[in-house]
PDB file of N, CA and C in Angstrom:
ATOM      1  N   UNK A   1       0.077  -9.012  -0.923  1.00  0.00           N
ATOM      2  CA  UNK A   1      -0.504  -8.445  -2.111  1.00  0.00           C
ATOM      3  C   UNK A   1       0.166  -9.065  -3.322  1.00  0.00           C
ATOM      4  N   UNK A   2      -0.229  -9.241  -4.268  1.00  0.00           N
ATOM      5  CA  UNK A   2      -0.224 -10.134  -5.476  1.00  0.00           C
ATOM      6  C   UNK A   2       0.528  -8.547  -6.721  1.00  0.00           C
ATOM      7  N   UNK A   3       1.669  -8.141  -6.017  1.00  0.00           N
ATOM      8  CA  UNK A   3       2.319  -6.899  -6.880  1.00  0.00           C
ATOM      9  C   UNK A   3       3.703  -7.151  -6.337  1.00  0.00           C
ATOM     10  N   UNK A   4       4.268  -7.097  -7.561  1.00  0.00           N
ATOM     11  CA  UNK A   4       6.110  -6.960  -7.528  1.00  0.00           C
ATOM     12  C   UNK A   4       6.193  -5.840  -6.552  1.00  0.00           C
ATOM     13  N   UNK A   5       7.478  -5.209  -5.851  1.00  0.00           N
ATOM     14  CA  UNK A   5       7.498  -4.112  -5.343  1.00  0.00           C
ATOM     15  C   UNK A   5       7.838  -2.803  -6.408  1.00  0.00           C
ATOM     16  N   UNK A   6       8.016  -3.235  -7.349  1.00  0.00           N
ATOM     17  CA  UNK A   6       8.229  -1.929  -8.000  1.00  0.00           C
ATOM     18  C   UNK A   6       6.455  -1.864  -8.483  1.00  0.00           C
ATOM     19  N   UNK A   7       5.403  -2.650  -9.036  1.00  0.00           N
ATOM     20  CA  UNK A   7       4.720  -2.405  -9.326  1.00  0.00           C
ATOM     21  C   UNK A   7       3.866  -1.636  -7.937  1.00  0.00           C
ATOM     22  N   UNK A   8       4.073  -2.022  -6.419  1.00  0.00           N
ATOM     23  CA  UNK A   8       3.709  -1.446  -5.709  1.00  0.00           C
ATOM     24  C   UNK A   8       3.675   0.331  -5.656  1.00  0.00           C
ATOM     25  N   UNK A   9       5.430   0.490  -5.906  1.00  0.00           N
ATOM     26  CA  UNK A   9       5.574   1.486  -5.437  1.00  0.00           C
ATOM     27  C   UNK A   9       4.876   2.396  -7.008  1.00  0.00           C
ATOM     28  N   UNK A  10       4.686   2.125  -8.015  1.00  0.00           N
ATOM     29  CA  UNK A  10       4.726   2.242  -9.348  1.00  0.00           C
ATOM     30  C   UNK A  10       2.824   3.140  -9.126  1.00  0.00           C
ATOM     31  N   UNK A  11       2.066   1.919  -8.694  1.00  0.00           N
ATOM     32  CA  UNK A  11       0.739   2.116  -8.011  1.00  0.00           C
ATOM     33  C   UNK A  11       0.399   3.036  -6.862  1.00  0.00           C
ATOM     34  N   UNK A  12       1.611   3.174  -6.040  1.00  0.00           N
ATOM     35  CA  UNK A  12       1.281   3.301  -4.811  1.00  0.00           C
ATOM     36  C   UNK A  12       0.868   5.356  -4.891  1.00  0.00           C
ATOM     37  N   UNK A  13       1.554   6.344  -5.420  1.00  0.00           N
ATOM     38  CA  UNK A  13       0.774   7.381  -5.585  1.00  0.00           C
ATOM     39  C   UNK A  13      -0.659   7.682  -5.931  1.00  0.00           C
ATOM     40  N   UNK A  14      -0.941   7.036  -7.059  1.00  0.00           N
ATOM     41  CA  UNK A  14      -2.910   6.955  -7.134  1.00  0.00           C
ATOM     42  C   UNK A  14      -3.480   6.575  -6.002  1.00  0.00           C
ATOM     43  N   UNK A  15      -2.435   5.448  -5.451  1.00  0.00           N
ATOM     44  CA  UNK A  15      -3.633   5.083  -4.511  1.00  0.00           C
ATOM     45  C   UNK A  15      -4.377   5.978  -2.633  1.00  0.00           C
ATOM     46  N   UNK A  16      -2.388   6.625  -2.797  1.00  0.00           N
ATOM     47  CA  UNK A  16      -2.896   7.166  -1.819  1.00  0.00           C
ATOM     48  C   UNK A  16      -3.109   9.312  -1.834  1.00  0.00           C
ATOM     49  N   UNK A  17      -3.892   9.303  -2.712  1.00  0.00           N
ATOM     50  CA  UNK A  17      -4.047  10.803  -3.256  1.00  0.00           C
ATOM     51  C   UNK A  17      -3.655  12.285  -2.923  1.00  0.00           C
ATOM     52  N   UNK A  18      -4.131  13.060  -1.797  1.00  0.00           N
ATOM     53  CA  UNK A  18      -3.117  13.955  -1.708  1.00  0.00           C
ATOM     54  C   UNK A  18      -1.845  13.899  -0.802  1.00  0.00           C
ATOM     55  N   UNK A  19      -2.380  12.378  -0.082  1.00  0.00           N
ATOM     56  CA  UNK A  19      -1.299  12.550   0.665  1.00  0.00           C
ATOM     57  C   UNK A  19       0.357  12.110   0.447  1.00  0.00           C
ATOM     58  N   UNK A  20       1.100  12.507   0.754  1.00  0.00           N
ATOM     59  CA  UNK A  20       2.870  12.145   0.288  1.00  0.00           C
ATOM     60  C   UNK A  20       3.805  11.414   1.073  1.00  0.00           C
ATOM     61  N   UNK A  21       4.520  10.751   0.328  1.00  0.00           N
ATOM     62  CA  UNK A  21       5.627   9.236   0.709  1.00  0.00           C
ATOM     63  C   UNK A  21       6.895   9.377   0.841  1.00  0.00           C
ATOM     64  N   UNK A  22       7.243   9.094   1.677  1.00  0.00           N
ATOM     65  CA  UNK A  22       8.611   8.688   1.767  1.00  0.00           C
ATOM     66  C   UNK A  22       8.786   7.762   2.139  1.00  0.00           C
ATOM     67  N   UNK A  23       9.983   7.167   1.365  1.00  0.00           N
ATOM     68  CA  UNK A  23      10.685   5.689   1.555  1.00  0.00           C
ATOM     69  C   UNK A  23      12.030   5.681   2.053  1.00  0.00           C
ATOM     70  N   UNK A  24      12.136   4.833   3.178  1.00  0.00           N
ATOM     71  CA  UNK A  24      13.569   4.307   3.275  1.00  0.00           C
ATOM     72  C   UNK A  24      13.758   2.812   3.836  1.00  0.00           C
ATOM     73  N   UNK A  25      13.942   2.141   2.844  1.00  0.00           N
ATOM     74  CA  UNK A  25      14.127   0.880   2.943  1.00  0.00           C
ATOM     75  C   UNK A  25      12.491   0.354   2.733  1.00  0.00           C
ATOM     76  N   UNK A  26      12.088  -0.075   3.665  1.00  0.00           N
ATOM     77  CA  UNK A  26      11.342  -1.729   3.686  1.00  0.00           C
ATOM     78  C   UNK A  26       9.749  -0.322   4.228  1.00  0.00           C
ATOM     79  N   UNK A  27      10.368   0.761   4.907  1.00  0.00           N
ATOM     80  CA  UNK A  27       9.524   2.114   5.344  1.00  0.00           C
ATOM     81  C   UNK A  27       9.000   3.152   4.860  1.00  0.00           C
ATOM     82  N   UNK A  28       7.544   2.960   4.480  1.00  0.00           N
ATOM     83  CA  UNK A  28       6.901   3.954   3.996  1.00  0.00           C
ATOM     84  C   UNK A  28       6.543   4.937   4.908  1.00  0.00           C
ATOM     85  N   UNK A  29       6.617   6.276   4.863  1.00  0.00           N
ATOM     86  CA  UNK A  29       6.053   7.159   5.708  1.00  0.00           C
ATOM     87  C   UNK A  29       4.871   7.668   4.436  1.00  0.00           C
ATOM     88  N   UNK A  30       3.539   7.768   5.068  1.00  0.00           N
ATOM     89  CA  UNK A  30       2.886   8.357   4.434  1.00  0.00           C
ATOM     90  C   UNK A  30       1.954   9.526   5.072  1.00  0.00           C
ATOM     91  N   UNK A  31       1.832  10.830   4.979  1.00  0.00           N
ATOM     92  CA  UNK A  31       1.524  12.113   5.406  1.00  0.00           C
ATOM     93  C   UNK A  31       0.433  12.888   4.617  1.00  0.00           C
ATOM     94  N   UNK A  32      -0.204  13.725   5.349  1.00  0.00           N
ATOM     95  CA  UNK A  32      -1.027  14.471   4.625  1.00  0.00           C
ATOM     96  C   UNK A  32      -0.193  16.163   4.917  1.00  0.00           C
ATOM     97  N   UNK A  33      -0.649  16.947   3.764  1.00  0.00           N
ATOM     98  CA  UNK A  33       0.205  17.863   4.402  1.00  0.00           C
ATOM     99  C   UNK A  33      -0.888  19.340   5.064  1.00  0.00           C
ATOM    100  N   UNK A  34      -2.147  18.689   5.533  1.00  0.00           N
ATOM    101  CA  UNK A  34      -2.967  19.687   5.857  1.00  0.00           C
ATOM    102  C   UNK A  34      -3.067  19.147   7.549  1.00  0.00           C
ATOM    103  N   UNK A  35      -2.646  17.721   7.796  1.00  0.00           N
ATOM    104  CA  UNK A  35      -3.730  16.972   8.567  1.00  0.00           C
ATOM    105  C   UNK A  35      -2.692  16.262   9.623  1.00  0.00           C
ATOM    106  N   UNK A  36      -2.683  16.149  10.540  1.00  0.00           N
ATOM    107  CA  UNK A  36      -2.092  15.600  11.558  1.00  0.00           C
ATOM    108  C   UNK A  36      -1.797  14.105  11.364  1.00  0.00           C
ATOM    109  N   UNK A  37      -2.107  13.495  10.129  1.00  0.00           N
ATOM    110  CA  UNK A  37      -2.066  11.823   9.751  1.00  0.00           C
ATOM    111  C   UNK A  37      -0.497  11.307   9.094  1.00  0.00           C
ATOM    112  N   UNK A  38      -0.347  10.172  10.180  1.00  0.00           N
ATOM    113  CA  UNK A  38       0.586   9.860   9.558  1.00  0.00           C
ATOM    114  C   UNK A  38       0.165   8.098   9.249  1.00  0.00           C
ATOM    115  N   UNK A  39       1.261   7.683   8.107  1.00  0.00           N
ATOM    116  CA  UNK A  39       0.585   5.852   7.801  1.00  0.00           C
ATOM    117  C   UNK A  39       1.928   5.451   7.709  1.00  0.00           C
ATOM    118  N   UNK A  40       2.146   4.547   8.901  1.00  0.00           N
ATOM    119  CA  UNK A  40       3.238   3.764   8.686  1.00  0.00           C
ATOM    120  C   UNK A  40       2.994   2.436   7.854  1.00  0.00           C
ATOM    121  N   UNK A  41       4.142   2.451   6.421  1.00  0.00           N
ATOM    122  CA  UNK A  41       3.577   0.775   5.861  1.00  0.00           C
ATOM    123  C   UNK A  41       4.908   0.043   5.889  1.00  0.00           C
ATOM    124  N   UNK A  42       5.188  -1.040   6.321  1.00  0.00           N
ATOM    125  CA  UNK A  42       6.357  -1.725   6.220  1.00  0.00           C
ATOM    126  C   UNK A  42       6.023  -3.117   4.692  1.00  0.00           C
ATOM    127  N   UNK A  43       6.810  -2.745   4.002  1.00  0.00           N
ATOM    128  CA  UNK A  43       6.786  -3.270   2.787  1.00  0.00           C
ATOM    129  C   UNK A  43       7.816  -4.499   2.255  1.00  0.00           C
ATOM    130  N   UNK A  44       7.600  -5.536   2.303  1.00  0.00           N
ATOM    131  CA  UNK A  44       8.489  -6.522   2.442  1.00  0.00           C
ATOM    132  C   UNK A  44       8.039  -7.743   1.293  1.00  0.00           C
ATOM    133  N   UNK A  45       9.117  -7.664   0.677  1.00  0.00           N
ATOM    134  CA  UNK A  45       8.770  -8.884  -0.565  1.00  0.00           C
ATOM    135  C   UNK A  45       8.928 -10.054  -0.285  1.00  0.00           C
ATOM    136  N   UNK A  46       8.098 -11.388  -0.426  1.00  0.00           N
ATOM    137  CA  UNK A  46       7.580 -12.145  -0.652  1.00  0.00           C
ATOM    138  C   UNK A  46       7.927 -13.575  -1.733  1.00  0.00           C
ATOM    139  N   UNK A  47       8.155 -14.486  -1.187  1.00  0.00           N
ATOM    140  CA  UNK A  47       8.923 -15.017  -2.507  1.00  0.00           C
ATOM    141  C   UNK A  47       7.272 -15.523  -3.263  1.00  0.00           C
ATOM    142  N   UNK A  48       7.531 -15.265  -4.883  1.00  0.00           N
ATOM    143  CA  UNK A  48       6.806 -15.445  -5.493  1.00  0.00           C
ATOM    144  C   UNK A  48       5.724 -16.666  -5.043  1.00  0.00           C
ATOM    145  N   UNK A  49       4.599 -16.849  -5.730  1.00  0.00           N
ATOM    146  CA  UNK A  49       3.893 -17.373  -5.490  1.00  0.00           C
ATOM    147  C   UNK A  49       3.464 -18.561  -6.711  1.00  0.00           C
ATOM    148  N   UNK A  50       3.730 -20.245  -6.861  1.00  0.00           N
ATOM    149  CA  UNK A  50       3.714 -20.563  -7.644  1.00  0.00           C
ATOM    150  C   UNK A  50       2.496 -21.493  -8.376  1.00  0.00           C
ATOM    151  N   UNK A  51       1.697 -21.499  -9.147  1.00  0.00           N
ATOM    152  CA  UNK A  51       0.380 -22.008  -9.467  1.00  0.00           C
ATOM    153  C   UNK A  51       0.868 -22.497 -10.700  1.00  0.00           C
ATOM    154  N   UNK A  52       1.601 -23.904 -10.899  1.00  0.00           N
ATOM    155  CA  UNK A  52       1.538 -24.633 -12.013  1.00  0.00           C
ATOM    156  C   UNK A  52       2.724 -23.992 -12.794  1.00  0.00           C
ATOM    157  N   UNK A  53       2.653 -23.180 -14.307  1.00  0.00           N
ATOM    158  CA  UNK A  53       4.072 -22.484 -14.846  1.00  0.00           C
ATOM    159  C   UNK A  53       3.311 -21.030 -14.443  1.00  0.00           C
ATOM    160  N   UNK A  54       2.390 -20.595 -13.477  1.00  0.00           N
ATOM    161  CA  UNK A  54       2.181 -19.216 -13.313  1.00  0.00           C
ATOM    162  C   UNK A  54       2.931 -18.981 -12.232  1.00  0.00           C
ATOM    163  N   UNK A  55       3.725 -17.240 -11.922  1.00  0.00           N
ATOM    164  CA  UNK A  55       4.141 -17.134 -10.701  1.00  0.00           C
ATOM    165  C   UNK A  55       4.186 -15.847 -10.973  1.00  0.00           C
ATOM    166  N   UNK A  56       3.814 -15.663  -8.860  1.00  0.00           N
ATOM    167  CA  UNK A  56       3.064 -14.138  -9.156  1.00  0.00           C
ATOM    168  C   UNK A  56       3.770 -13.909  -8.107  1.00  0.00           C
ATOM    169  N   UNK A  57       4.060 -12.283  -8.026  1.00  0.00           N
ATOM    170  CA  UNK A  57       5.043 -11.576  -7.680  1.00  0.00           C
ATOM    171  C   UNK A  57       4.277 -11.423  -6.095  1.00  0.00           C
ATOM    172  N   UNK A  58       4.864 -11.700  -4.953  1.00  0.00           N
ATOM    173  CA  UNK A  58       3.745 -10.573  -3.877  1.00  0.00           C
ATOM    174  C   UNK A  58       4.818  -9.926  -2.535  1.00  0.00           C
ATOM    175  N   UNK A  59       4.503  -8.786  -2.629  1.00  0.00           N
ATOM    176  CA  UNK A  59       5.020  -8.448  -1.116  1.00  0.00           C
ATOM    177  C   UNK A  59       3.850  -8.335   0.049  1.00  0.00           C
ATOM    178  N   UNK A  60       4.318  -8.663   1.411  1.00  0.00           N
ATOM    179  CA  UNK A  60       4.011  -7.990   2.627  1.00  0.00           C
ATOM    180  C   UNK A  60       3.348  -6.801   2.682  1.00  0.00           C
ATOM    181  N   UNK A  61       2.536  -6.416   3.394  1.00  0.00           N
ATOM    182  CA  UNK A  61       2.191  -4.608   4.081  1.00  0.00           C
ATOM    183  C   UNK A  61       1.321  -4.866   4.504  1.00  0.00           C
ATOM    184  N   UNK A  62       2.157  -4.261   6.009  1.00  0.00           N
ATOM    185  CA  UNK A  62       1.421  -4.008   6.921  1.00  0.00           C
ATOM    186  C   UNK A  62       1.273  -2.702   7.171  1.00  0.00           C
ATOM    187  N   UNK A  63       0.289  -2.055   8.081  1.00  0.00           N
ATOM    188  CA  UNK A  63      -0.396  -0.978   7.904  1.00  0.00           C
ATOM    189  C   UNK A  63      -0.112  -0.365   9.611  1.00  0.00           C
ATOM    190  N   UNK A  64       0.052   0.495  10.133  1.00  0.00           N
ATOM    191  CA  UNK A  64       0.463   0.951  11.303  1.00  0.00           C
ATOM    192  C   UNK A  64      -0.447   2.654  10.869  1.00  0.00           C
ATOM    193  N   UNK A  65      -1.887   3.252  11.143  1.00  0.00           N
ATOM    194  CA  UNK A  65      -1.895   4.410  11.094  1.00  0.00           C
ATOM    195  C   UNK A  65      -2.222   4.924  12.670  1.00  0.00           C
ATOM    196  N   UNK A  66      -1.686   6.707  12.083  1.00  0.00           N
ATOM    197  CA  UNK A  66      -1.357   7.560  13.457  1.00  0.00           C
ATOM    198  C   UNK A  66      -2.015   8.506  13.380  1.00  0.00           C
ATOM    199  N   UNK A  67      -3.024   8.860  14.016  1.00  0.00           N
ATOM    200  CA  UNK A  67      -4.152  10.366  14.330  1.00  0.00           C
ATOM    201  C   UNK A  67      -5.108  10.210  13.396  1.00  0.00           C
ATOM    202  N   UNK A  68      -5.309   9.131  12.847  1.00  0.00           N
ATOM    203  CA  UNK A  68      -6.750   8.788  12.263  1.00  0.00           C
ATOM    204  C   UNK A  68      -7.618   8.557  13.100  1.00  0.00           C
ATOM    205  N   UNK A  69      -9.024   9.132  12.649  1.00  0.00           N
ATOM    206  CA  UNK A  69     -10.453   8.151  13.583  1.00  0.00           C
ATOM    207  C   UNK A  69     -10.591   7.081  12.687  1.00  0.00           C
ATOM    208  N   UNK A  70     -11.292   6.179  13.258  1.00  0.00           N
ATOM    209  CA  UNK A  70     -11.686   4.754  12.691  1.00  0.00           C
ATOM    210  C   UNK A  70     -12.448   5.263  11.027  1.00  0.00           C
ATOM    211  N   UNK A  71     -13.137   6.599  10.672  1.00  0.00           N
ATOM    212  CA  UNK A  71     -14.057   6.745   9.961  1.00  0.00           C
ATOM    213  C   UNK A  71     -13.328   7.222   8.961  1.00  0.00           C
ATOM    214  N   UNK A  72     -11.943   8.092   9.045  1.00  0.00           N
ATOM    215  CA  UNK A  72     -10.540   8.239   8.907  1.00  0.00           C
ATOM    216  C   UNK A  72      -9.832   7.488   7.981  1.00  0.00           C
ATOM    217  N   UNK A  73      -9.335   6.255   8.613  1.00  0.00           N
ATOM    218  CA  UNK A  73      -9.169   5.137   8.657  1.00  0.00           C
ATOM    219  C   UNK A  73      -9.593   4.354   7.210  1.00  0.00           C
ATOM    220  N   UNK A  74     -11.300   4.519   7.813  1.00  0.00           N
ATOM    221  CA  UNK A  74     -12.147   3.384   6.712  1.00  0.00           C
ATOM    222  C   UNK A  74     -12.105   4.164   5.454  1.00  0.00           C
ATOM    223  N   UNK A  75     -11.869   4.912   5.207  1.00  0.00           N
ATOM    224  CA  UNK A  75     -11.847   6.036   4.004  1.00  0.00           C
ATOM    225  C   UNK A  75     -10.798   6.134   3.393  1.00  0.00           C
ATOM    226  N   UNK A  76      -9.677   6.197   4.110  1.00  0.00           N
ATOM    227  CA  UNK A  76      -7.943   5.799   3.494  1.00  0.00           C
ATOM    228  C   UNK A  76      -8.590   4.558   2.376  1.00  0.00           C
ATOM    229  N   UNK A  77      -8.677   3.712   3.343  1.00  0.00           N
ATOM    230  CA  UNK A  77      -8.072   1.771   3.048  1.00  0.00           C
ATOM    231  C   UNK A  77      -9.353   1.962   1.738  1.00  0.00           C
ATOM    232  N   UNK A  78     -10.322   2.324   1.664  1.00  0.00           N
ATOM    233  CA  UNK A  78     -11.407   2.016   0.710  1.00  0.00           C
ATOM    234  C   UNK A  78     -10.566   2.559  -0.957  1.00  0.00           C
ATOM    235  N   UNK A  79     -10.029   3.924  -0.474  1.00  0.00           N
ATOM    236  CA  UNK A  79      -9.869   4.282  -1.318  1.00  0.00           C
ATOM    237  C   UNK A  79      -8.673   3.707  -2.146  1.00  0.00           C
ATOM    238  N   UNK A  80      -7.501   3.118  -0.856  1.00  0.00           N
ATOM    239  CA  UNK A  80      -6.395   2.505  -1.280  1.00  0.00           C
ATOM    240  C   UNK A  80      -6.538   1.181  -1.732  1.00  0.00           C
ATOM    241  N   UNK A  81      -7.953   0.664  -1.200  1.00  0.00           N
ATOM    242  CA  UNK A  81      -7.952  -1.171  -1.993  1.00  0.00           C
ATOM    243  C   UNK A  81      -8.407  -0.868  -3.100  1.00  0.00           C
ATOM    244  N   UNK A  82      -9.309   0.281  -3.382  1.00  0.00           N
ATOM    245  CA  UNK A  82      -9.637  -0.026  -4.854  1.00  0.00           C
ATOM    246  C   UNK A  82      -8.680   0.557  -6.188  1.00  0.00           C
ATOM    247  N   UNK A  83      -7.609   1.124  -5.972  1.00  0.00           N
ATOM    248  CA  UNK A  83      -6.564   1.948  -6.474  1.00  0.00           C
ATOM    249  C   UNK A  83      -5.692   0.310  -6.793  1.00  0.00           C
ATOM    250  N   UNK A  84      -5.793  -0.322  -5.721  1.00  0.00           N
ATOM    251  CA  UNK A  84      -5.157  -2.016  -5.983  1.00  0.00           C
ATOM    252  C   UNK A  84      -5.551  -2.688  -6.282  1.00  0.00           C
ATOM    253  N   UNK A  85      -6.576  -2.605  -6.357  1.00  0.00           N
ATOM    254  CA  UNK A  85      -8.007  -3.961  -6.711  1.00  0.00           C
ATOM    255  C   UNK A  85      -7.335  -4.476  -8.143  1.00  0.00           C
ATOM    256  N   UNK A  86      -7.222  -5.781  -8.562  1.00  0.00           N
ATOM    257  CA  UNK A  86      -7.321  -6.082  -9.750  1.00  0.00           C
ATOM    258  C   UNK A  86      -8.078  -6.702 -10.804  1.00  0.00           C
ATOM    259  N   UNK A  87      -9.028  -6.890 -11.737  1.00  0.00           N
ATOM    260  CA  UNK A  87      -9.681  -7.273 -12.113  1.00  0.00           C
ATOM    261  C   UNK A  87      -9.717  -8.652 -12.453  1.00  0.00           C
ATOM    262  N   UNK A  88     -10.616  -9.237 -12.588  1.00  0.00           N
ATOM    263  CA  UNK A  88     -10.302 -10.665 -12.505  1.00  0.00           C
ATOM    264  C   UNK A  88     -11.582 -11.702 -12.874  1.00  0.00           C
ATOM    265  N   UNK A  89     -11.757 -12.548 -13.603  1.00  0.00           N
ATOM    266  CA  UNK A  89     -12.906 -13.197 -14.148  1.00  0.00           C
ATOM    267  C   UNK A  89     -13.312 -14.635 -13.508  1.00  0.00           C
TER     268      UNK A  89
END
């Protein structure tokens, strides 16, 4: 992803809405607190990315979820890519 890690973590509440985070280290735990779901994200920075004098920040994440259905699932990530989405011309 094309985000510093602080801008990650900075983003990362909107994106994932009622549900709640904990971090330790490189380990996101992410939970709902009604719902049997858990989202493992392992978050790992990236050495910048360089395009000429531009350079863009990116970390890693990968996605590990637990007691989601696929429909579950597709409904998290929709809601979480567009919370990240960045605009662009």
């Amino acid at each position: 992803m094309g985000y510093s890690e602080r801008d990650f973590y900075r983003t990362l509440p909107s994106a994932i809405g009622e549900y709640r985070y904990a971090r330790e280290g490189q380990l996101v735990t992410i939970t709902h607190p009604d719902k049997n779901h858990v989202l493992l994200l392992n978050v790992a920075p990236l050495p910048d990315r360089v395009l000429g004098s531009i350079r863009i920040a990116r970390v890693e994440v990968s996605f590990t979820f637990e007691n989601f259905s696929t429909a579950e699932r597709n409904l998290f990530m929709a809601g979480f890519e567009l919370r990240f989405q960045r605009g662009g011309g």
